[in-house]
C-alpha atoms as a PDB file:
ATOM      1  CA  UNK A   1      66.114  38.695 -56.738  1.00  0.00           C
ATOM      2  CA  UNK A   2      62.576  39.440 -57.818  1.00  0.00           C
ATOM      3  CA  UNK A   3      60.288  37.849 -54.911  1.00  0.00           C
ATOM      4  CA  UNK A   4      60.348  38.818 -51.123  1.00  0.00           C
ATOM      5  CA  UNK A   5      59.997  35.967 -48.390  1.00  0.00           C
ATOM      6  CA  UNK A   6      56.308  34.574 -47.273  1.00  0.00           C
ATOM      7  CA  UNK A   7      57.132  37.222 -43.973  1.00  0.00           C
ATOM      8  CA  UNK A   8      57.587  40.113 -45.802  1.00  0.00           C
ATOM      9  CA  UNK A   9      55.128  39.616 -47.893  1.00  0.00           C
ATOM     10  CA  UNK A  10      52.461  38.996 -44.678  1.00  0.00           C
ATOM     11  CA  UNK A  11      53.969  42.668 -43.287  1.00  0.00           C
ATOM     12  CA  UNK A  12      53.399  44.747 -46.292  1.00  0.00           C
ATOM     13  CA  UNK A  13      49.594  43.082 -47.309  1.00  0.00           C
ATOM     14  CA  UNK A  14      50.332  41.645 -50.413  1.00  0.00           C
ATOM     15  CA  UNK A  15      48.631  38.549 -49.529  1.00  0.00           C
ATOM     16  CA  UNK A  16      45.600  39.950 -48.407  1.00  0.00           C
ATOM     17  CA  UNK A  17      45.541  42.128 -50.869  1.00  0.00           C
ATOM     18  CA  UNK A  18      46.098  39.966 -53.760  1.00  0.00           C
ATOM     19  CA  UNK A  19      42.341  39.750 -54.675  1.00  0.00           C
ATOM     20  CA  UNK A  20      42.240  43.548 -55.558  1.00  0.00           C
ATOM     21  CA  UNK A  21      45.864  44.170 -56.317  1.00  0.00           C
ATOM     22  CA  UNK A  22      44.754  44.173 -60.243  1.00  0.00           C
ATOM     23  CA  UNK A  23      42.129  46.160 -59.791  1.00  0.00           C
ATOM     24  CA  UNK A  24      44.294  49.717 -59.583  1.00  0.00           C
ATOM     25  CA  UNK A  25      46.735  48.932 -62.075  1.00  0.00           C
ATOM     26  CA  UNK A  26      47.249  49.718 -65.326  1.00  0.00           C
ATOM     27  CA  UNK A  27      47.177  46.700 -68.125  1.00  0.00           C
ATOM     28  CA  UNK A  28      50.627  46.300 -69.518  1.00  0.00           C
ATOM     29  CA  UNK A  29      50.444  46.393 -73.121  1.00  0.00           C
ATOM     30  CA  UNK A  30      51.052  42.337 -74.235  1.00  0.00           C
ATOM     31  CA  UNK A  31      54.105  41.544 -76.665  1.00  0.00           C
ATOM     32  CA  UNK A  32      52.373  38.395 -77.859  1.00  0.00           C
ATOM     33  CA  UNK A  33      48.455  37.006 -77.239  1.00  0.00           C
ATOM     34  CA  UNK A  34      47.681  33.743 -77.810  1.00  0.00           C
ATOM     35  CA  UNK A  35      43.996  32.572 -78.083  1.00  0.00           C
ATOM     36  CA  UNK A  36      42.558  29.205 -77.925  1.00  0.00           C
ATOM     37  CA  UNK A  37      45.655  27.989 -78.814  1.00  0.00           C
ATOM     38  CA  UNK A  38      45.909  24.529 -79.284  1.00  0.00           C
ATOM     39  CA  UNK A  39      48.567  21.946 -80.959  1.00  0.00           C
ATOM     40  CA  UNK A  40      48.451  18.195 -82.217  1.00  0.00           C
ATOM     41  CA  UNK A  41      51.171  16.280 -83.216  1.00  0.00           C
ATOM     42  CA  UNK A  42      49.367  13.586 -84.889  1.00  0.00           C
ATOM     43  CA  UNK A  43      47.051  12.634 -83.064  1.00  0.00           C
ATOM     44  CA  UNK A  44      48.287  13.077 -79.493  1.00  0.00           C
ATOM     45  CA  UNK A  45      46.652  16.859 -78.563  1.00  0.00           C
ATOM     46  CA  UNK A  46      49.902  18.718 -76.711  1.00  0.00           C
ATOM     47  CA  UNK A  47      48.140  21.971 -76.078  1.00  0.00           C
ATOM     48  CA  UNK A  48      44.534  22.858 -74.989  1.00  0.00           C
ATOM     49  CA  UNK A  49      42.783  26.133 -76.049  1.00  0.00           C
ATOM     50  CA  UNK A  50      45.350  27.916 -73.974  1.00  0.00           C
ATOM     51  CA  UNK A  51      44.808  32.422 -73.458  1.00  0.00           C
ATOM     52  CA  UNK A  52      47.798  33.665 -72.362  1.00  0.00           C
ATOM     53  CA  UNK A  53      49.408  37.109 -72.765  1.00  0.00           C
ATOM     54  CA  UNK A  54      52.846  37.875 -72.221  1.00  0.00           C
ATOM     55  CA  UNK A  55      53.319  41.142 -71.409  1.00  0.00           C
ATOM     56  CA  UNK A  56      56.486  43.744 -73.103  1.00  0.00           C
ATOM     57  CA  UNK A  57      59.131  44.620 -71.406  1.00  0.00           C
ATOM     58  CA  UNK A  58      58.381  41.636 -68.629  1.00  0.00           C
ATOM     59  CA  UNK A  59      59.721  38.105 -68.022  1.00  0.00           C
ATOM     60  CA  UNK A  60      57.229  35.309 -67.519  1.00  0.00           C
ATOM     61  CA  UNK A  61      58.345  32.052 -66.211  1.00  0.00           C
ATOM     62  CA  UNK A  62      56.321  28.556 -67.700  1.00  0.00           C
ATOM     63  CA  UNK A  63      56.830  26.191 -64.861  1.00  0.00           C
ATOM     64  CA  UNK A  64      54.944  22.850 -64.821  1.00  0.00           C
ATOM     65  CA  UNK A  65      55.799  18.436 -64.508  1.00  0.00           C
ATOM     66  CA  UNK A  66      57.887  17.350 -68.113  1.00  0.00           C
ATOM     67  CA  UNK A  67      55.334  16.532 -70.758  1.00  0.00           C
ATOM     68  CA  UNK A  68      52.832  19.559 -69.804  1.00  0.00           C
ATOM     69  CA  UNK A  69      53.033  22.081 -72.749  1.00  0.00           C
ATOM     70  CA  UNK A  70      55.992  24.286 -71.922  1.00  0.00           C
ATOM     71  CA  UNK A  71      58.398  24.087 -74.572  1.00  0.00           C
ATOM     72  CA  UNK A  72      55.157  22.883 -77.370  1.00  0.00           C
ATOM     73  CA  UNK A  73      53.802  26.921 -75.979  1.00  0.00           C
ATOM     74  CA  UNK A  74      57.046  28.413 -76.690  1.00  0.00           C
ATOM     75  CA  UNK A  75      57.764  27.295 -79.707  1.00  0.00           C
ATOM     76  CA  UNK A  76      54.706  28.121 -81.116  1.00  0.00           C
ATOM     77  CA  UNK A  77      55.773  32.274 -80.474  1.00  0.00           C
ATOM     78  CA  UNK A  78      58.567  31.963 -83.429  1.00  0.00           C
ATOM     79  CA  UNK A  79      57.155  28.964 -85.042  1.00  0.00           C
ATOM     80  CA  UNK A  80      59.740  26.443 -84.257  1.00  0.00           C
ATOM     81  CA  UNK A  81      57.150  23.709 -84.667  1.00  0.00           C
ATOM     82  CA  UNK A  82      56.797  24.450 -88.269  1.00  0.00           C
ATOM     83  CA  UNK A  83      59.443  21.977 -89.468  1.00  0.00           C
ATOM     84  CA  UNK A  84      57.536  18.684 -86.989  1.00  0.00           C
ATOM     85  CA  UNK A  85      56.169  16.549 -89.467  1.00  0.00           C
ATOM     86  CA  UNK A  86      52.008  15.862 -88.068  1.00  0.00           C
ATOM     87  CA  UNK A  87      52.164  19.177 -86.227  1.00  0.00           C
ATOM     88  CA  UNK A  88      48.940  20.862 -86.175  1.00  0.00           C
ATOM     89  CA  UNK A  89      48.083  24.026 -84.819  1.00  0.00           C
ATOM     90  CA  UNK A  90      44.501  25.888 -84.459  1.00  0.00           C
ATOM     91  CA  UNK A  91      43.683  29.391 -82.651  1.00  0.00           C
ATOM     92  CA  UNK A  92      45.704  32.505 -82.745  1.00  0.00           C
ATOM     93  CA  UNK A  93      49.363  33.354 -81.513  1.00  0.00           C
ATOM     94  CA  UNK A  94      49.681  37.672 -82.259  1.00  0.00           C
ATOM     95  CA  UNK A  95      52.955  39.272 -81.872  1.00  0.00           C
ATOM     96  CA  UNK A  96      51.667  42.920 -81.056  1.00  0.00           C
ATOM     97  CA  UNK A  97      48.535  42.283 -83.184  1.00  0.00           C
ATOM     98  CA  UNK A  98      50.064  40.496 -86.287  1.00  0.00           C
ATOM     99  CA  UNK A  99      48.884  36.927 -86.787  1.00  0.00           C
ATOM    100  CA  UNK A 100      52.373  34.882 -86.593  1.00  0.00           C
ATOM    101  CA  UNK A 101      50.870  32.401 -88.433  1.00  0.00           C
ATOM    102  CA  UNK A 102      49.321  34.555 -91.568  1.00  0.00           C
ATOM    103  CA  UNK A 103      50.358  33.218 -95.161  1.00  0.00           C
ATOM    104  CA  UNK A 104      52.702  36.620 -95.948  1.00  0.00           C
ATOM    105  CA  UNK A 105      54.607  36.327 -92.362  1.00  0.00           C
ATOM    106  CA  UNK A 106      58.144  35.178 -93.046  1.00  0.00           C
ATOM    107  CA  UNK A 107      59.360  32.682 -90.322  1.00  0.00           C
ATOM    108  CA  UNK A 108      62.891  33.784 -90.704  1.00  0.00           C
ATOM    109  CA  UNK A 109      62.368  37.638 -90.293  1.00  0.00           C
ATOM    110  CA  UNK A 110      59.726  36.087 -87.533  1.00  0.00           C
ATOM    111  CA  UNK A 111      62.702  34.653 -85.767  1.00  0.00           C
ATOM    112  CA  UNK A 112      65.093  37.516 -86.028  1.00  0.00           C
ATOM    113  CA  UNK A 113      62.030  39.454 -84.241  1.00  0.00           C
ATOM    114  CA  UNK A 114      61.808  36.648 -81.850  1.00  0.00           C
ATOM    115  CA  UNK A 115      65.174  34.902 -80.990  1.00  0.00           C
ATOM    116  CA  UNK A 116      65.275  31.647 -79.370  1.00  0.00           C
ATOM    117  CA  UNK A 117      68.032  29.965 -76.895  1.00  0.00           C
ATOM    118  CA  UNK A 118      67.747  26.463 -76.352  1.00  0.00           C
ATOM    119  CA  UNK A 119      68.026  24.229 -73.697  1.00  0.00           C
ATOM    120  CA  UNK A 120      71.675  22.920 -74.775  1.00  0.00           C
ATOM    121  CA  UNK A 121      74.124  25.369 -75.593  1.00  0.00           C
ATOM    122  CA  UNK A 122      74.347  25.271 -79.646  1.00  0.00           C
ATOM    123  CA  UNK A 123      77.438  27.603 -80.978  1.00  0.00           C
ATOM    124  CA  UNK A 124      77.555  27.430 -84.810  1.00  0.00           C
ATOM    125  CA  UNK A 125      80.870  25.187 -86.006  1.00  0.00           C
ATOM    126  CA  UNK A 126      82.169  28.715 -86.894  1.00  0.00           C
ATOM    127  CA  UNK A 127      84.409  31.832 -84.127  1.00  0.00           C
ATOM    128  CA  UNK A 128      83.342  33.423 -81.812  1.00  0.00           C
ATOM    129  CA  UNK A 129      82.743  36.065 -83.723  1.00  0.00           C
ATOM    130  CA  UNK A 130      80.804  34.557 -86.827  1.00  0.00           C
ATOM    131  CA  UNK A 131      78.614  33.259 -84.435  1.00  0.00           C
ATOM    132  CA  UNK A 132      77.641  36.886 -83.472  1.00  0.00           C
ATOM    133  CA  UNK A 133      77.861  38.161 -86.965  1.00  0.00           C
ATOM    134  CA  UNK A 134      75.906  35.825 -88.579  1.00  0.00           C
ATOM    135  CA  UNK A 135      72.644  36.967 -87.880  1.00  0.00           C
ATOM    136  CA  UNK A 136      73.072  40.798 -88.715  1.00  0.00           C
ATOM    137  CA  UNK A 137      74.895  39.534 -91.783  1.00  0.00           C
ATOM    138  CA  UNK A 138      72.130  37.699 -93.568  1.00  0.00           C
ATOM    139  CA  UNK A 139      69.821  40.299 -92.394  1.00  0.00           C
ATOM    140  CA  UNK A 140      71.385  42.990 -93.766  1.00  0.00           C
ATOM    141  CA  UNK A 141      72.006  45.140 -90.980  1.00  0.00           C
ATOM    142  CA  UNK A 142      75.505  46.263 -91.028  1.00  0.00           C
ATOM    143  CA  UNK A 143      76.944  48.130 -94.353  1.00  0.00           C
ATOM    144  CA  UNK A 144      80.671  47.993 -93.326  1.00  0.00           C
ATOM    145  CA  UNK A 145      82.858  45.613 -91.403  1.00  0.00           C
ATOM    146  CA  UNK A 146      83.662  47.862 -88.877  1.00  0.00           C
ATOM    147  CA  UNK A 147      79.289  48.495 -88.031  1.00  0.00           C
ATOM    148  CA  UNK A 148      79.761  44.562 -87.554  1.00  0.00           C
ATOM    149  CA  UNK A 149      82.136  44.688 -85.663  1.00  0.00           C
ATOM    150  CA  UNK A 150      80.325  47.480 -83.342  1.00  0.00           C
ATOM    151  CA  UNK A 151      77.276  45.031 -83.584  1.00  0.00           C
ATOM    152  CA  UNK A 152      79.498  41.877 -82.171  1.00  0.00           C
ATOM    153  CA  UNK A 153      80.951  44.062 -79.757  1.00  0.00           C
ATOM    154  CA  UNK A 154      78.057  45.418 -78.490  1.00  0.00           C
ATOM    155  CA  UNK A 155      76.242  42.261 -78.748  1.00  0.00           C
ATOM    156  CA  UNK A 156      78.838  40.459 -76.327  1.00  0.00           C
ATOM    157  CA  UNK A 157      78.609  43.450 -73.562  1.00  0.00           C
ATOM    158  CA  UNK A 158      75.114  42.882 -73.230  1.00  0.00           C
ATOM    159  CA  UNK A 159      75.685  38.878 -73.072  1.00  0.00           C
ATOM    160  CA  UNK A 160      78.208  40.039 -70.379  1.00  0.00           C
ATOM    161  CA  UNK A 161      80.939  38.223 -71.902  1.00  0.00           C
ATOM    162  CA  UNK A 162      83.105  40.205 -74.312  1.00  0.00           C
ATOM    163  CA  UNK A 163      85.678  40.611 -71.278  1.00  0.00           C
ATOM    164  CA  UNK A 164      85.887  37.382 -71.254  1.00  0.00           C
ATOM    165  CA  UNK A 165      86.386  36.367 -74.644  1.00  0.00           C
ATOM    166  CA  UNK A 166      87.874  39.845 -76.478  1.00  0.00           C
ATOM    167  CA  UNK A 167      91.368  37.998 -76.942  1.00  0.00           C
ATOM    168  CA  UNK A 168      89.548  34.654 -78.402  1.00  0.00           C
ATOM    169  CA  UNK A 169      86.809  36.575 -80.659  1.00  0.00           C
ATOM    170  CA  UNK A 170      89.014  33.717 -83.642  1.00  0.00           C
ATOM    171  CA  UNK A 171      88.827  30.915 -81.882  1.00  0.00           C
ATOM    172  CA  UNK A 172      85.891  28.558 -82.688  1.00  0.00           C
ATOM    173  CA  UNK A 173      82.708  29.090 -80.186  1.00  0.00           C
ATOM    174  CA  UNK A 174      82.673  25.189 -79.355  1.00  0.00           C
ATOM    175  CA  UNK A 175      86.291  26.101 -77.395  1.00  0.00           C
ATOM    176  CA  UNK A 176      84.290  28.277 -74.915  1.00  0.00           C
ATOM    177  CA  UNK A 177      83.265  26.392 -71.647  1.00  0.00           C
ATOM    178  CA  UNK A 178      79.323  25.559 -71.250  1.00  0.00           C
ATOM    179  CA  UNK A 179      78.273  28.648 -69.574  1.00  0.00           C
ATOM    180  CA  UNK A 180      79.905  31.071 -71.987  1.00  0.00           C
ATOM    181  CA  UNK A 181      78.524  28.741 -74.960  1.00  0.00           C
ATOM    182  CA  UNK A 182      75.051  29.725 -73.731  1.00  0.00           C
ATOM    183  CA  UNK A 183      75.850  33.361 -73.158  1.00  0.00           C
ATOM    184  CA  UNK A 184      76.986  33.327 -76.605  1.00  0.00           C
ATOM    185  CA  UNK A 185      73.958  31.821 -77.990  1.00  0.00           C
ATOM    186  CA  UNK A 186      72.349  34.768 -76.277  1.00  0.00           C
ATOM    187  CA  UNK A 187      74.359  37.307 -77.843  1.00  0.00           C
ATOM    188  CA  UNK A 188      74.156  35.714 -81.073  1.00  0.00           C
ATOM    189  CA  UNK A 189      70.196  36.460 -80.398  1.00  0.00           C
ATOM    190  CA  UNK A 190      70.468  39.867 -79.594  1.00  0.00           C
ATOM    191  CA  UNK A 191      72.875  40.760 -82.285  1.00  0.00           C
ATOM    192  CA  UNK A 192      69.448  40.908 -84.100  1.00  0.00           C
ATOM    193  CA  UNK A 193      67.957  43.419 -81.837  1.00  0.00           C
ATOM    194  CA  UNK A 194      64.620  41.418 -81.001  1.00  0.00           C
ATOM    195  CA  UNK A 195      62.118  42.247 -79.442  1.00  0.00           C
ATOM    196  CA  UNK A 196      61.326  39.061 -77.682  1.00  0.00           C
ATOM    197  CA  UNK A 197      63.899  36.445 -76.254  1.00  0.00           C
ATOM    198  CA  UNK A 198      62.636  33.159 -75.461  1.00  0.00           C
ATOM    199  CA  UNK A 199      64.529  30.660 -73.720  1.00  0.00           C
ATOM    200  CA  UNK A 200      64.005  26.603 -73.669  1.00  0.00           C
ATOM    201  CA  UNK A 201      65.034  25.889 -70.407  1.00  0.00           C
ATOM    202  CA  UNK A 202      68.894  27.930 -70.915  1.00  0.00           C
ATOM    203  CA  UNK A 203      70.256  26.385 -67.531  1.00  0.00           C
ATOM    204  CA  UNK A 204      69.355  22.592 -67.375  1.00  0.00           C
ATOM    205  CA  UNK A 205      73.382  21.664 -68.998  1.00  0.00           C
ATOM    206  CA  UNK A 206      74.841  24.130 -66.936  1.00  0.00           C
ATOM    207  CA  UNK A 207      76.490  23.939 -63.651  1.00  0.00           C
ATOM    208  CA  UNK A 208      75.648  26.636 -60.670  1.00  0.00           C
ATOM    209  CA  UNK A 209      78.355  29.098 -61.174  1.00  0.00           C
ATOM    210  CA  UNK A 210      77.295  29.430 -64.923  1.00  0.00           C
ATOM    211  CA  UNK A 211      73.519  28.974 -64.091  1.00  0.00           C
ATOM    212  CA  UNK A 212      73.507  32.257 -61.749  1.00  0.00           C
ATOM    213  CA  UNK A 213      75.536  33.991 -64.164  1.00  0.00           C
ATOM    214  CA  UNK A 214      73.227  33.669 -66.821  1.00  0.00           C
ATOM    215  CA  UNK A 215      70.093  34.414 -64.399  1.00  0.00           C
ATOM    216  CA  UNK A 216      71.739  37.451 -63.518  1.00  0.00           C
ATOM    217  CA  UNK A 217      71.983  38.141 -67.128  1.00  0.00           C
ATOM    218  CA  UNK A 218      68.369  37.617 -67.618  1.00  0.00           C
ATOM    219  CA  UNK A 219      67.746  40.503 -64.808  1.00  0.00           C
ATOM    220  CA  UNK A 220      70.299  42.807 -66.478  1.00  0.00           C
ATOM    221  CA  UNK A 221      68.107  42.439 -69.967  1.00  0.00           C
ATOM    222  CA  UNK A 222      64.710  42.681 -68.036  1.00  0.00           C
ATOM    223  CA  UNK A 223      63.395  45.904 -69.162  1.00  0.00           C
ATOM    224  CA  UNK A 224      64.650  46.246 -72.520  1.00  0.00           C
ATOM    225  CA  UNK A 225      63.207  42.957 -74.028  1.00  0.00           C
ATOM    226  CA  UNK A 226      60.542  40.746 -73.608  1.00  0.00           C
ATOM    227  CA  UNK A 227      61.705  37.330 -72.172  1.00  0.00           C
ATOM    228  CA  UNK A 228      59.945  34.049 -71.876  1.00  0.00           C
ATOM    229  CA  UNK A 229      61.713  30.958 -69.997  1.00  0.00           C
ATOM    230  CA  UNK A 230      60.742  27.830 -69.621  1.00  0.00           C
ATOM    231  CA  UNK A 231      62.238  26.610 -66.489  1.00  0.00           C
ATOM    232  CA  UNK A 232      62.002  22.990 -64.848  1.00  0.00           C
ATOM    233  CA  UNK A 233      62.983  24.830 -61.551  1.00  0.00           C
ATOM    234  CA  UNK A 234      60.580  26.461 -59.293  1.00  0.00           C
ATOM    235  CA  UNK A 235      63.174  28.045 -57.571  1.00  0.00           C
ATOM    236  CA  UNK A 236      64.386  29.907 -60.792  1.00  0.00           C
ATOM    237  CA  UNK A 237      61.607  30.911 -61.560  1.00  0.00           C
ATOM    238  CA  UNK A 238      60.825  32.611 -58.601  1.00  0.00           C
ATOM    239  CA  UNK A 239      64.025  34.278 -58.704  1.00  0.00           C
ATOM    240  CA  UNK A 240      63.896  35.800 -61.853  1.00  0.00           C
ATOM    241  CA  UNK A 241      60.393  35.633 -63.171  1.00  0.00           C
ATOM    242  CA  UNK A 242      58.144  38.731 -63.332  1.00  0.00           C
ATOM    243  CA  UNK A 243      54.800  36.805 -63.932  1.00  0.00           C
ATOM    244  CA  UNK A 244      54.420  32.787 -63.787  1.00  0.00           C
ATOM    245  CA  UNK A 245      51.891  30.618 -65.918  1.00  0.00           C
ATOM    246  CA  UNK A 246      52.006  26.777 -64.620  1.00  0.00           C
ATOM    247  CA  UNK A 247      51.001  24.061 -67.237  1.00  0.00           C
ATOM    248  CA  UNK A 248      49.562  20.808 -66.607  1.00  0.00           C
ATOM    249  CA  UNK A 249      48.423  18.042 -69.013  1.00  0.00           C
ATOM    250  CA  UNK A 250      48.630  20.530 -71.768  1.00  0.00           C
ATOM    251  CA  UNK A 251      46.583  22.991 -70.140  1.00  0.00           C
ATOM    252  CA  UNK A 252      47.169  26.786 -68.610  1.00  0.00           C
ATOM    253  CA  UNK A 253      46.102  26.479 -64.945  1.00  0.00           C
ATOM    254  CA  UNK A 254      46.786  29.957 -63.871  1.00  0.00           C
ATOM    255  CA  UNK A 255      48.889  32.257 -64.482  1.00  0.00           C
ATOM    256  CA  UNK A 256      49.328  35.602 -62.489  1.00  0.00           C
ATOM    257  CA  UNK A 257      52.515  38.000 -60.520  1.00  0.00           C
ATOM    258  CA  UNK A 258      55.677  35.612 -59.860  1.00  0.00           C
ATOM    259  CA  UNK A 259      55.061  36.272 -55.534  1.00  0.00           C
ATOM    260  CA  UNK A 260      51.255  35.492 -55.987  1.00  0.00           C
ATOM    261  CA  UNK A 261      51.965  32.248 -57.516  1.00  0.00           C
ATOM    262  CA  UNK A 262      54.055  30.991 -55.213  1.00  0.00           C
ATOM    263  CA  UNK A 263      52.421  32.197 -51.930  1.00  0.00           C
ATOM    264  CA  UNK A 264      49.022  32.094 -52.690  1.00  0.00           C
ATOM    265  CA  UNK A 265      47.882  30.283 -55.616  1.00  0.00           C
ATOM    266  CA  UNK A 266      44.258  29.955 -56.788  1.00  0.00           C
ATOM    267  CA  UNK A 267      44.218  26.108 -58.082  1.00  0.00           C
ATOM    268  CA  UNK A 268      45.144  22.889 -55.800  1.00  0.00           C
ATOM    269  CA  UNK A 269      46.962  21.685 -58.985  1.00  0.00           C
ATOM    270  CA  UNK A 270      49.650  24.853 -58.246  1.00  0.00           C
ATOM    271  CA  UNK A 271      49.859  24.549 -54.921  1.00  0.00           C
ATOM    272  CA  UNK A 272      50.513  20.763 -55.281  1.00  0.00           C
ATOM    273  CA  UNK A 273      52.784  21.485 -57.921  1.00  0.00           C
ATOM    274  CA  UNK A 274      54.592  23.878 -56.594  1.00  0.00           C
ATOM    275  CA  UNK A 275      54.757  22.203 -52.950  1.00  0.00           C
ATOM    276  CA  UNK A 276      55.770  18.615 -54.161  1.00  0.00           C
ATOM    277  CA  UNK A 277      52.912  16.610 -53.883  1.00  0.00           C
ATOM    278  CA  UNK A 278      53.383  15.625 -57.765  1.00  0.00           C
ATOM    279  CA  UNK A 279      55.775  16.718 -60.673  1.00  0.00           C
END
């Protein structure tokens, strides 16, 4: 669990403190920058001028009432708007300083950079393990059988769920219940080795045994990737959630440390937000 309690938080100053906190500490280098970033579909405007950095190694919650921007902003990172026919988007999205969006960028090897897990768990028709070998496959990155089968392997151990599916690797993906479907998604992501993991809102079709699993997943691979969720509950994201941006009628509102956020944020919209008053 990532955020103390209002109390402890009183007791050791970070409140008070808040306004100045920045001021000592190093800027984490930022896996992707987006500037002025804004999307139409038609004519409807989804996204406006948003700044936002999202820094390595970190995970950043977007929280916000349905319709605000949250999923339009994340799938601008791996340009999964692309395919929306009278999608339009203007500014800048850099994935450590490359334009995403450049003429030569390739928006498959984009994706294999940046994988995606999506709200609904969605297992290829294929095993177990051709759902974890598909990826390296088509990119190449295993010579033999058996490095594919270390990449599955080792792909499923960081999903944490190769104990429970070693005896079924066979058996079609689709057989595995909900929560392992999504876990397997995620190791089907990181049998790529990206360097960025965004995820659509990974819990919303999943009960609470299977949604705490795969939050304590998301701690376990805090660290050693990038991850961006999109999460529809405030309570997730204060439990695993580095930093927090909150959206609002396609806008970025503020954006700052998860426990800041949440105890003492800068714009009435938040703290209506996040207290009830709307959303």
């Amino acid at each position: 669990m990532r955020t103390m309690s209002v109390a402890d938080r009183t007791r050791s100053g970070v409140i008070a403190e808040f306004p100045d906190a920045a001021a000592g500490t190093a800027a984490k280098p930022a896996a992707f920058e987006t500037r002025e970033l804004s999307v139409f579909y038609g004519k409807k405007q989804a996204l406006k001028g948003i700044n936002l950095d999202i820094d390595k190694g970190e995970v950043t919650a977007l929280i916000g009432p349905s319709g605000c921007g949250k999923s339009t902003y994340i799938r601008c990172l791996n340009r999964m708007n692309d395919p929306i026919p009278g999608c339009r988007i203007e500014g800048k999205v850099l994935l450590d300083g490359m334009d995403v969006y450049a003429a030569d960028i390739d928006p498959v090897e984009l994706r294999a950079r940046v994988g995606m897990v999506f709200q609904k768990p969605n297992p290829f028709p294929k095993s177990v393990w051709e759902n974890v070998a598909y990826g390296p496959r088509i990119h190449g990155l295993a010579a033999t059988r058996a490095e594919l089968n270390d990449i599955v392997e080792r792909s499923l151990q960081r999903a944490a769920l190769f104990d429970e599916v070693k005896d079924r690797l066979q058996e079609p993906g689709t057989s595995l219940s909900g929560g392992q479907q999504q876990r397997l998604c995620i190791a089907r992501a990181l049998a790529v080795d990206p360097d960025v993991i965004l995820m659509d809102e990974p819990c919303s079709a999943l009960d609470p045994i299977a949604t705490a699993k795969i939050e304590e997943l998301i701690d376990e691979l805090s660290g050693n990737y990038t991850i961006v969720i999109v999460t529809h509950s405030m309570q997730q994201a204060a439990r695993v959630s580095d930093m927090t941006a909150f959206f609002h009628l396609g806008d970025l509102v503020e954006t700052g440390p998860t426990d800041t956020i949440f105890t003492t944020p800068r714009d009435e919209r938040t703290e209506g937000y996040i207290t009830g008053r709307f959303g």
